[in-house]
N, C-alpha and C. Protein backbone atom coordinates (compact mmCIF):
# COMPACT_ATOMS: atom_id res chain seq x y z
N UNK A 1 -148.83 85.77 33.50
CA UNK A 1 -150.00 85.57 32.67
C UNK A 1 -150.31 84.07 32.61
N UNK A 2 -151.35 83.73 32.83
CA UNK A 2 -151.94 82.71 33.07
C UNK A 2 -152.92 82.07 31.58
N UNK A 3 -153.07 81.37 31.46
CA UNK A 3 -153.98 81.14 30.72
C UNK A 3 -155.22 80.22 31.25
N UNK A 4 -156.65 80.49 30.35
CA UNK A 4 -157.86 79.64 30.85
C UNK A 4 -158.05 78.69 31.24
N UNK A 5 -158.51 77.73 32.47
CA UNK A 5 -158.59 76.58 31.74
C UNK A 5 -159.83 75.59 31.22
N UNK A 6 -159.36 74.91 30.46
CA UNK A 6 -160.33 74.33 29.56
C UNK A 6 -161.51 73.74 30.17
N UNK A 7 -162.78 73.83 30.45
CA UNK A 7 -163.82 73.05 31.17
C UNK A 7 -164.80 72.82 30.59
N UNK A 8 -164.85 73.18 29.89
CA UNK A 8 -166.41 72.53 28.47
C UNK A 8 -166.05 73.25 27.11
N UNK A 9 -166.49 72.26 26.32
CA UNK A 9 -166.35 72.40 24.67
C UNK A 9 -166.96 73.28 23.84
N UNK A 10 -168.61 74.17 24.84
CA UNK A 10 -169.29 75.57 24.84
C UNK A 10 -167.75 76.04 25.18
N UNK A 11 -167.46 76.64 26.39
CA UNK A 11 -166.56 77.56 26.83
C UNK A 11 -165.59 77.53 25.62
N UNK A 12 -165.10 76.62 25.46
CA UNK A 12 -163.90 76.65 24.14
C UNK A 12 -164.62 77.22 23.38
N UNK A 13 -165.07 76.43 22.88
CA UNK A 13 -165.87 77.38 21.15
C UNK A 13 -166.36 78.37 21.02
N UNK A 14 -167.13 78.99 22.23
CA UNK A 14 -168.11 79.95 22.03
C UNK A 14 -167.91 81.24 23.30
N UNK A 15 -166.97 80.75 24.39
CA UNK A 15 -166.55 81.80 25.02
C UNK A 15 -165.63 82.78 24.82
N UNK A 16 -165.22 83.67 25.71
CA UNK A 16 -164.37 84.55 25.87
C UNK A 16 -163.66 84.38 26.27
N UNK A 17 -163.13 83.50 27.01
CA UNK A 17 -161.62 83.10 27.41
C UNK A 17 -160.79 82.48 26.54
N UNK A 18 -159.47 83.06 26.75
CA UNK A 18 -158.51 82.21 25.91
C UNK A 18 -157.81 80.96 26.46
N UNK A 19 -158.64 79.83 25.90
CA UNK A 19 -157.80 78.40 26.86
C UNK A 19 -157.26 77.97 25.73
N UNK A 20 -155.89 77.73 25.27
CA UNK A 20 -155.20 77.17 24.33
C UNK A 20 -154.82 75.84 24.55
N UNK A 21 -155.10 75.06 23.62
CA UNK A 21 -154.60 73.61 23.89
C UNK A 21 -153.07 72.85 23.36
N UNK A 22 -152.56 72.73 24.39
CA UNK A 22 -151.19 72.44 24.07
C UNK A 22 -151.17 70.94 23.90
N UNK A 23 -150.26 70.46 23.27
CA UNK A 23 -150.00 69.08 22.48
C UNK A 23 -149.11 68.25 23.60
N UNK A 24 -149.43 66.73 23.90
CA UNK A 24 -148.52 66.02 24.73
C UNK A 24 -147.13 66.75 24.19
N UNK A 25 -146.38 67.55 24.11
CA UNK A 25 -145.06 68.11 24.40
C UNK A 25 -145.11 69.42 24.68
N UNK A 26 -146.55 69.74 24.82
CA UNK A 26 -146.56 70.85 25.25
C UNK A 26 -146.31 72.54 24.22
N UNK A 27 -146.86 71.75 22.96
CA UNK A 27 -146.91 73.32 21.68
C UNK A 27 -148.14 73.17 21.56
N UNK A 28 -148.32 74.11 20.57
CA UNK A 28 -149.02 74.46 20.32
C UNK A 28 -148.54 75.25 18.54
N UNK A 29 -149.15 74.69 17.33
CA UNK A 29 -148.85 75.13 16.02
C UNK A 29 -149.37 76.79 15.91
N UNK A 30 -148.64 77.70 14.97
CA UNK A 30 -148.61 78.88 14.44
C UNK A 30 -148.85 78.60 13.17
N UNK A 31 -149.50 79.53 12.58
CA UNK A 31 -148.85 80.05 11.16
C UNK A 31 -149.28 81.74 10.80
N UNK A 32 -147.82 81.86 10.47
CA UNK A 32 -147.69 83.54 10.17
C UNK A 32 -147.67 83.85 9.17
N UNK A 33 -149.09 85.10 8.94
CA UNK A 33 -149.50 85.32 7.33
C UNK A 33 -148.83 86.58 7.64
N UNK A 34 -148.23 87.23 6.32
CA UNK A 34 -148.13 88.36 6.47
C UNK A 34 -149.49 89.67 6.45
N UNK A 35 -149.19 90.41 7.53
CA UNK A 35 -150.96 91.51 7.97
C UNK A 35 -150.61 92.53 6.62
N UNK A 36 -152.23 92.41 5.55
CA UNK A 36 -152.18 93.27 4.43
C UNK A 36 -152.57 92.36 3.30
N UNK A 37 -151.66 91.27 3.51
CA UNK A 37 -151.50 90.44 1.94
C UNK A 37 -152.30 88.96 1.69
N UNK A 38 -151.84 88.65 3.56
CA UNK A 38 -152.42 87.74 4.22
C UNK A 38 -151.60 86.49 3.64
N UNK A 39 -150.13 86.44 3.04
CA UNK A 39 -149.68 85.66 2.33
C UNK A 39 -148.62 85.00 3.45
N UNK A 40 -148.85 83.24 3.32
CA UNK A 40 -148.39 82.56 4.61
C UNK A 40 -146.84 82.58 4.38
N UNK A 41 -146.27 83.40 5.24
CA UNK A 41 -144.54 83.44 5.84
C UNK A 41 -143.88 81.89 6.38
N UNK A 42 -144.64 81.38 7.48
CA UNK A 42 -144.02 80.23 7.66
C UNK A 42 -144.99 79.54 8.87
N UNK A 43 -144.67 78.49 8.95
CA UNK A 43 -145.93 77.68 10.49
C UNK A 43 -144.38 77.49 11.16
N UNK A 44 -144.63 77.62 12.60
CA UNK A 44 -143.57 77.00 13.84
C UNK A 44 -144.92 76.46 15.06
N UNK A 45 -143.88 76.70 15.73
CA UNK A 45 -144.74 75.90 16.98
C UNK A 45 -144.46 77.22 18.53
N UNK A 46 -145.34 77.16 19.21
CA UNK A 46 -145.21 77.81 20.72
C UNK A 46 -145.03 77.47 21.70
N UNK A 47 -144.56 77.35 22.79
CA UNK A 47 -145.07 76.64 24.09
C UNK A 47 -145.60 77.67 24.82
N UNK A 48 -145.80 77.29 26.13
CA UNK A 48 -146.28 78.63 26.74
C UNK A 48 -145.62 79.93 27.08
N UNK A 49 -144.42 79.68 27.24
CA UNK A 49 -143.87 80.58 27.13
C UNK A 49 -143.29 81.56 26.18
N UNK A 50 -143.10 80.77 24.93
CA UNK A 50 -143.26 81.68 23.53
C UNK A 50 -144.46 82.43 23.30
N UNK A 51 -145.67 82.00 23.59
CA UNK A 51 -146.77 82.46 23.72
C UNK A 51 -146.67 83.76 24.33
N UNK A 52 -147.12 83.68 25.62
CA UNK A 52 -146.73 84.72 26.24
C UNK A 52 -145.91 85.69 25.91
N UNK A 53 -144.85 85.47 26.05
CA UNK A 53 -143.64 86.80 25.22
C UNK A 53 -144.56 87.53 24.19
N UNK A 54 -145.23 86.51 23.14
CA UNK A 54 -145.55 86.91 22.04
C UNK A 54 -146.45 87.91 22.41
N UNK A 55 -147.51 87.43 23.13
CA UNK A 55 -148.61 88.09 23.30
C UNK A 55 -148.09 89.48 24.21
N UNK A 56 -147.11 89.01 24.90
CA UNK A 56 -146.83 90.49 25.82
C UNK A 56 -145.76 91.87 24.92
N UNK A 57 -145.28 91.11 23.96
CA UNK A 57 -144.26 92.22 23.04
C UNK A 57 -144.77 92.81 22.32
N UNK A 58 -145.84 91.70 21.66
CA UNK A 58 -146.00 91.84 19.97
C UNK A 58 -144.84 92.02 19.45
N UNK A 59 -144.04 90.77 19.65
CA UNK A 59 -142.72 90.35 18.56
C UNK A 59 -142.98 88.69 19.07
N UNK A 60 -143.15 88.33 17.51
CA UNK A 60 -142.98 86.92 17.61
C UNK A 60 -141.84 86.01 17.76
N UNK A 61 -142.23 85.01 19.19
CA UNK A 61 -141.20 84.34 19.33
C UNK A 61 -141.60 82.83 19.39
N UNK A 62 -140.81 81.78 19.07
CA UNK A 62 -141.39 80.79 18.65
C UNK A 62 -140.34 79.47 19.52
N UNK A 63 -140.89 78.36 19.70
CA UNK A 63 -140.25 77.04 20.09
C UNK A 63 -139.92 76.85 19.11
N UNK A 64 -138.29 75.84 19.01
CA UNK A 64 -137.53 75.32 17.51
C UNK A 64 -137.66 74.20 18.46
N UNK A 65 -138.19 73.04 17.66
CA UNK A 65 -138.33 71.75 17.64
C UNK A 65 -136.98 71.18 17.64
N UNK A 66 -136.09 71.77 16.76
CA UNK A 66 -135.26 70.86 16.42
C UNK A 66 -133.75 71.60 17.65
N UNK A 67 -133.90 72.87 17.88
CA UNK A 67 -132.96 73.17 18.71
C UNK A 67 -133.34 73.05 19.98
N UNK A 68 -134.29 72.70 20.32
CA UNK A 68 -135.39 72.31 21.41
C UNK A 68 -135.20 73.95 22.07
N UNK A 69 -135.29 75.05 21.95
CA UNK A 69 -135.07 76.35 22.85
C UNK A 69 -135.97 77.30 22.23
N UNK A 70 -136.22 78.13 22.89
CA UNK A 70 -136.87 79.27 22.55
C UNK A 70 -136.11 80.08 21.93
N UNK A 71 -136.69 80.60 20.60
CA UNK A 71 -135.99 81.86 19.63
C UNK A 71 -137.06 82.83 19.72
N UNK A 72 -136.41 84.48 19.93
CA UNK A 72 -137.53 85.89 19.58
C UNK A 72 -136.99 85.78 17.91
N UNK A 73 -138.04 85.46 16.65
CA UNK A 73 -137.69 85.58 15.23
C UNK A 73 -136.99 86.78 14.76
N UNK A 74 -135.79 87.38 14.31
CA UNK A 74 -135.26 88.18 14.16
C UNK A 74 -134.11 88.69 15.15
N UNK A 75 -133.80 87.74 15.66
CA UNK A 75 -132.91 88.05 16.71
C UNK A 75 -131.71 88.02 16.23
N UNK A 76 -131.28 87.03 15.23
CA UNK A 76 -129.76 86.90 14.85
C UNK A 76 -130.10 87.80 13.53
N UNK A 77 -131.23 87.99 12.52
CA UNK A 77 -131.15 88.07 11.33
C UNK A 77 -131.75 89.37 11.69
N UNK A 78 -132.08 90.46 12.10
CA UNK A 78 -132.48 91.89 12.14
C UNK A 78 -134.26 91.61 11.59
N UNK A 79 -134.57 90.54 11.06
CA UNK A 79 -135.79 90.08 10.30
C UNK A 79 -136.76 89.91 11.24
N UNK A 80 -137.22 90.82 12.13
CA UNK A 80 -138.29 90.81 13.17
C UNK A 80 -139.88 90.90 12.61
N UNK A 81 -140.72 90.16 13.60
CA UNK A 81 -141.83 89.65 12.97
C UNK A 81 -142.43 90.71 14.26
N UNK A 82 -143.24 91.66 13.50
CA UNK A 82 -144.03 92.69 14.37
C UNK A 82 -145.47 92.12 14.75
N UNK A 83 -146.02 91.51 15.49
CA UNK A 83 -147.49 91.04 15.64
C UNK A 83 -148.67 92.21 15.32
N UNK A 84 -149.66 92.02 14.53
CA UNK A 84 -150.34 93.38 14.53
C UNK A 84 -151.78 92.32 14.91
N UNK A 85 -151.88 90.55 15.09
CA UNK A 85 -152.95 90.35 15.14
C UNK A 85 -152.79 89.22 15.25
N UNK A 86 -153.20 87.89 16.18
CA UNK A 86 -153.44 87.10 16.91
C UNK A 86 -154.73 86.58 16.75
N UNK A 87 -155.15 85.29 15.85
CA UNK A 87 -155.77 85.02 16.10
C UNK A 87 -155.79 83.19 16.78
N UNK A 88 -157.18 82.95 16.85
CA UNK A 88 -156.82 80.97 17.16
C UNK A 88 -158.06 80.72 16.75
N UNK A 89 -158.01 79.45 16.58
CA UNK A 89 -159.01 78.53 15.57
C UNK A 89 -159.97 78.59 16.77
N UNK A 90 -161.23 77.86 16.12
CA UNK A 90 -162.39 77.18 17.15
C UNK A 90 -162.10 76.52 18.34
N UNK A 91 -161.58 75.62 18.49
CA UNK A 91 -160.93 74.56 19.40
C UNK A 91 -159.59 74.91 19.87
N UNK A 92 -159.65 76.16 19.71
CA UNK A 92 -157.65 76.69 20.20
C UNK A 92 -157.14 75.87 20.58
N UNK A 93 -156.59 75.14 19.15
CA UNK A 93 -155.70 73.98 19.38
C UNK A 93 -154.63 74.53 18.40
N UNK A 94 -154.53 75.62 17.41
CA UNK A 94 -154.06 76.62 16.63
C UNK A 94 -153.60 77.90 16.47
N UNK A 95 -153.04 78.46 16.19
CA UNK A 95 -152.71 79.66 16.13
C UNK A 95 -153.04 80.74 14.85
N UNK A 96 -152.82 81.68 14.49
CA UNK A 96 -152.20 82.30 13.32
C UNK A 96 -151.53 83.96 14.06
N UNK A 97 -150.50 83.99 13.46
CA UNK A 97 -150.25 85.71 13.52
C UNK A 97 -150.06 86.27 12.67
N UNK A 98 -150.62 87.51 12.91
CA UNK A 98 -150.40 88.07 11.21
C UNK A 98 -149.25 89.58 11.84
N UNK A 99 -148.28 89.49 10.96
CA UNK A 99 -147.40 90.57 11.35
C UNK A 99 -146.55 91.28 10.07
N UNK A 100 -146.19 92.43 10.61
CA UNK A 100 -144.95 93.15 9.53
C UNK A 100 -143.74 92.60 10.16
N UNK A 101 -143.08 92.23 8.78
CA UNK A 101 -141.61 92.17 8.86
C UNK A 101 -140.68 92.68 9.01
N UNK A 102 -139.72 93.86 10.15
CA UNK A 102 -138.68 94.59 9.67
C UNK A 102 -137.66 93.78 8.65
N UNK A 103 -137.13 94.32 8.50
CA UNK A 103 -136.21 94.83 7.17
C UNK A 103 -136.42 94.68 5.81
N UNK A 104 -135.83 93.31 5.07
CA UNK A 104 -136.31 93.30 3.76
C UNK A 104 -137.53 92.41 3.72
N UNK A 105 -138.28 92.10 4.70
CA UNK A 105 -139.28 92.02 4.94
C UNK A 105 -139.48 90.28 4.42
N UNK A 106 -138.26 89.65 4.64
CA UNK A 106 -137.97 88.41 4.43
C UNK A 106 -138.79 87.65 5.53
N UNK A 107 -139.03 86.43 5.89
CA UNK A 107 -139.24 85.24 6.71
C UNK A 107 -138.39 84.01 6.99
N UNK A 108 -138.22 83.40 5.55
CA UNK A 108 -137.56 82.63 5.55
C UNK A 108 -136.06 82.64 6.02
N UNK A 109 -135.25 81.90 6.77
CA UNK A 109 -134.10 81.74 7.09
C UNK A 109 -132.80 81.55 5.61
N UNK A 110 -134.03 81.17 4.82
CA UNK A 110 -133.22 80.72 3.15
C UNK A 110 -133.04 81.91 2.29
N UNK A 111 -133.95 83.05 2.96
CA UNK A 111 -133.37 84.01 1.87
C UNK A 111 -135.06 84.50 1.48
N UNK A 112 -136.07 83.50 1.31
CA UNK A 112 -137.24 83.93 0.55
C UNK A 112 -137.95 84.74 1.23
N UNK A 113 -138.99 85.35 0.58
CA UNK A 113 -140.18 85.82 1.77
C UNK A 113 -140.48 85.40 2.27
N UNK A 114 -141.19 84.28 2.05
CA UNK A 114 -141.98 83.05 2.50
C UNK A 114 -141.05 81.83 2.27
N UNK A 115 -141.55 80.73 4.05
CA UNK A 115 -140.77 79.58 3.91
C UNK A 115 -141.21 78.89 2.84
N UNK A 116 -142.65 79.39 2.31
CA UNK A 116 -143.40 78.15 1.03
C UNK A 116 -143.02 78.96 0.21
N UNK A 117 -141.60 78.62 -0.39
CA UNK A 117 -141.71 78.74 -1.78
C UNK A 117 -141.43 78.07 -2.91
N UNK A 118 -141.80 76.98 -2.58
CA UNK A 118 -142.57 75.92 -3.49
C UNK A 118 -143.39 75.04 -4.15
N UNK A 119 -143.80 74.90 -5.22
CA UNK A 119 -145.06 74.18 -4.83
C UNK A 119 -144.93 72.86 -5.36
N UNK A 120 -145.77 71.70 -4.87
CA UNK A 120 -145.40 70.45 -5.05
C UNK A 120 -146.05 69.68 -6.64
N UNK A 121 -145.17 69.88 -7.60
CA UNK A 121 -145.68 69.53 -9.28
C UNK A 121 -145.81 67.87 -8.78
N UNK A 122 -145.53 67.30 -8.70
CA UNK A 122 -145.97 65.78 -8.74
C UNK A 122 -145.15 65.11 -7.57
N UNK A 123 -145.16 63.71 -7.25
CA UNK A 123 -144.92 62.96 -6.49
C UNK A 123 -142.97 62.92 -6.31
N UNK A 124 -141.89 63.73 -7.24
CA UNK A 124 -140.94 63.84 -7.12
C UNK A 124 -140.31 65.16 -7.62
N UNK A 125 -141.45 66.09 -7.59
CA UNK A 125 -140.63 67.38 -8.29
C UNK A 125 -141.35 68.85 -7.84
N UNK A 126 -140.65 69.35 -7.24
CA UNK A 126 -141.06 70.65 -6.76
C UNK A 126 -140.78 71.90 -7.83
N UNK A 127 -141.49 72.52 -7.80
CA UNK A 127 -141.23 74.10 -8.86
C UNK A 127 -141.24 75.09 -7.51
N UNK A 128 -140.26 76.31 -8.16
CA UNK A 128 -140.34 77.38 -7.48
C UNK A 128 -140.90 78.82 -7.72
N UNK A 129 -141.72 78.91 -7.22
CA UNK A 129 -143.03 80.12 -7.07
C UNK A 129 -142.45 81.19 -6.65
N UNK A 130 -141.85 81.51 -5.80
CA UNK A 130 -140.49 82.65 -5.68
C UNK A 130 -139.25 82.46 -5.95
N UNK A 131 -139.11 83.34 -6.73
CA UNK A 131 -137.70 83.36 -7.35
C UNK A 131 -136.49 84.14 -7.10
N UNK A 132 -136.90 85.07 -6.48
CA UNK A 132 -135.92 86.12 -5.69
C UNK A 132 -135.67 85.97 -4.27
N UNK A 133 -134.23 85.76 -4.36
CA UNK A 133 -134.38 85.91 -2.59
C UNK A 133 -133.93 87.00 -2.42
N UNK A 134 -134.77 87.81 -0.87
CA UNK A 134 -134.56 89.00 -0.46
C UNK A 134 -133.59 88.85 0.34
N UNK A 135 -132.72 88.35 0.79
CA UNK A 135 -131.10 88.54 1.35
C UNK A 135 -130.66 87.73 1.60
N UNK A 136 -129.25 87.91 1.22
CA UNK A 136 -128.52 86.76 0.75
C UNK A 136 -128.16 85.84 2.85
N UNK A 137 -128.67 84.88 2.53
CA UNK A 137 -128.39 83.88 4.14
C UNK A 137 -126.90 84.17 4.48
N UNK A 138 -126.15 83.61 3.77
CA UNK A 138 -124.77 83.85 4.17
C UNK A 138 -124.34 84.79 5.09
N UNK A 139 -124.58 85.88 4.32
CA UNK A 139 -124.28 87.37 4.56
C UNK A 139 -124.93 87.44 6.12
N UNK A 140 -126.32 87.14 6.45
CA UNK A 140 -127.05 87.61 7.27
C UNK A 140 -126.58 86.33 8.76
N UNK A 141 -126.42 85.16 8.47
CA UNK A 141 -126.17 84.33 9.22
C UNK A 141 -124.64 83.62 9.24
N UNK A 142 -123.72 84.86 8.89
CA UNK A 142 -122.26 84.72 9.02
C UNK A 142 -121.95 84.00 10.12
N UNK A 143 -121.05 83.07 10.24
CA UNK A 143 -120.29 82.63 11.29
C UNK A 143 -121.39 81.81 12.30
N UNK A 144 -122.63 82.15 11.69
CA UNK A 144 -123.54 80.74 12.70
C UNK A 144 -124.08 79.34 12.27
N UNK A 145 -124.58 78.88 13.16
CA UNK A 145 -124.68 77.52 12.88
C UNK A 145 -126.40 77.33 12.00
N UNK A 146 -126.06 77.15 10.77
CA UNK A 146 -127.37 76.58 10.07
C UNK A 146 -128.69 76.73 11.10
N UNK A 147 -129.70 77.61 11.01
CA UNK A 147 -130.91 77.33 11.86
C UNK A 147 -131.59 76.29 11.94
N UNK A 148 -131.68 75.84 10.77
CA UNK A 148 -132.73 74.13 11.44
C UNK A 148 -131.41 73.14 10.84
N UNK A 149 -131.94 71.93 11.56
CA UNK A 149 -130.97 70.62 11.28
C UNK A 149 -131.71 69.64 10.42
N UNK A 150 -130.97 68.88 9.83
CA UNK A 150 -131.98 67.75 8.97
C UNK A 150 -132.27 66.41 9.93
């Protein structure tokens, strides 16, 4: 699978082809709402080949920046991200997917639904907007190595 390529700023905006614009390293940003609620799960990044997979499974799989490799989401954690809908901005320089979650229908690697679950009260203090986590990390990511690094 190939993708378009880009030749006028009509064709981008207003055509039918899908030409996605990838970033000098070669991503391209996501963000996954959950399909129904439309409530944002988490933003990652794609390359082309996460892309693809994605688009060919409908199971989202994403580039980790920080592990520099390709992950299918739910692979270690049973927490699979079902694609039901694909869209991209004007300038497909963007993403969004909107998908169901198997299991407890978590996102976050921390336990929450959503990676945002916080919101920013002032210039040094965050509050938390979800308060339950739907499964405990430990439990689910026994014996592995922390998913992102600081």
């Amino acid at each position: 699978m190939d993708f378009g390529k880009r030749i006028s700023i009509e064709a981008v905006e207003e055509g039918n082809e899908f030409m996605p614009k990838f970033d000098d390293r070669g991503l391209i940003p996501v963000i996954t709402m959950e399909k129904g609620s439309n409530l944002v799960l988490m933003h990652g990044y794609l390359n082309k080949e996460a892309l693809k997979l994605s688009i060919e499974t409908k199971q989202a799989h994403y580039w980790s920046r920080s592990r520099e490799q390709l992950w299918k989401k739910g692979e270690t954690s049973g927490l699979y991200q079902n694609i039901r809908e694909i869209l991209v901005d004007d300038d497909q320089d963007c993403m969004i997917f909107k998908v169901e979650v198997e299991g407890s229908g978590a996102s976050c690697h921390v336990g929450y639904k959503s990676c945002f679950y916080r919101s920013v009260e002032n210039p040094k203090d965050l509050k938390f907007v979800e308060e339950e986590k739907l499964f405990d990390p430990q439990e689910v990511y026994e014996g592995q190595e922390n998913p992102t690094k600081l």
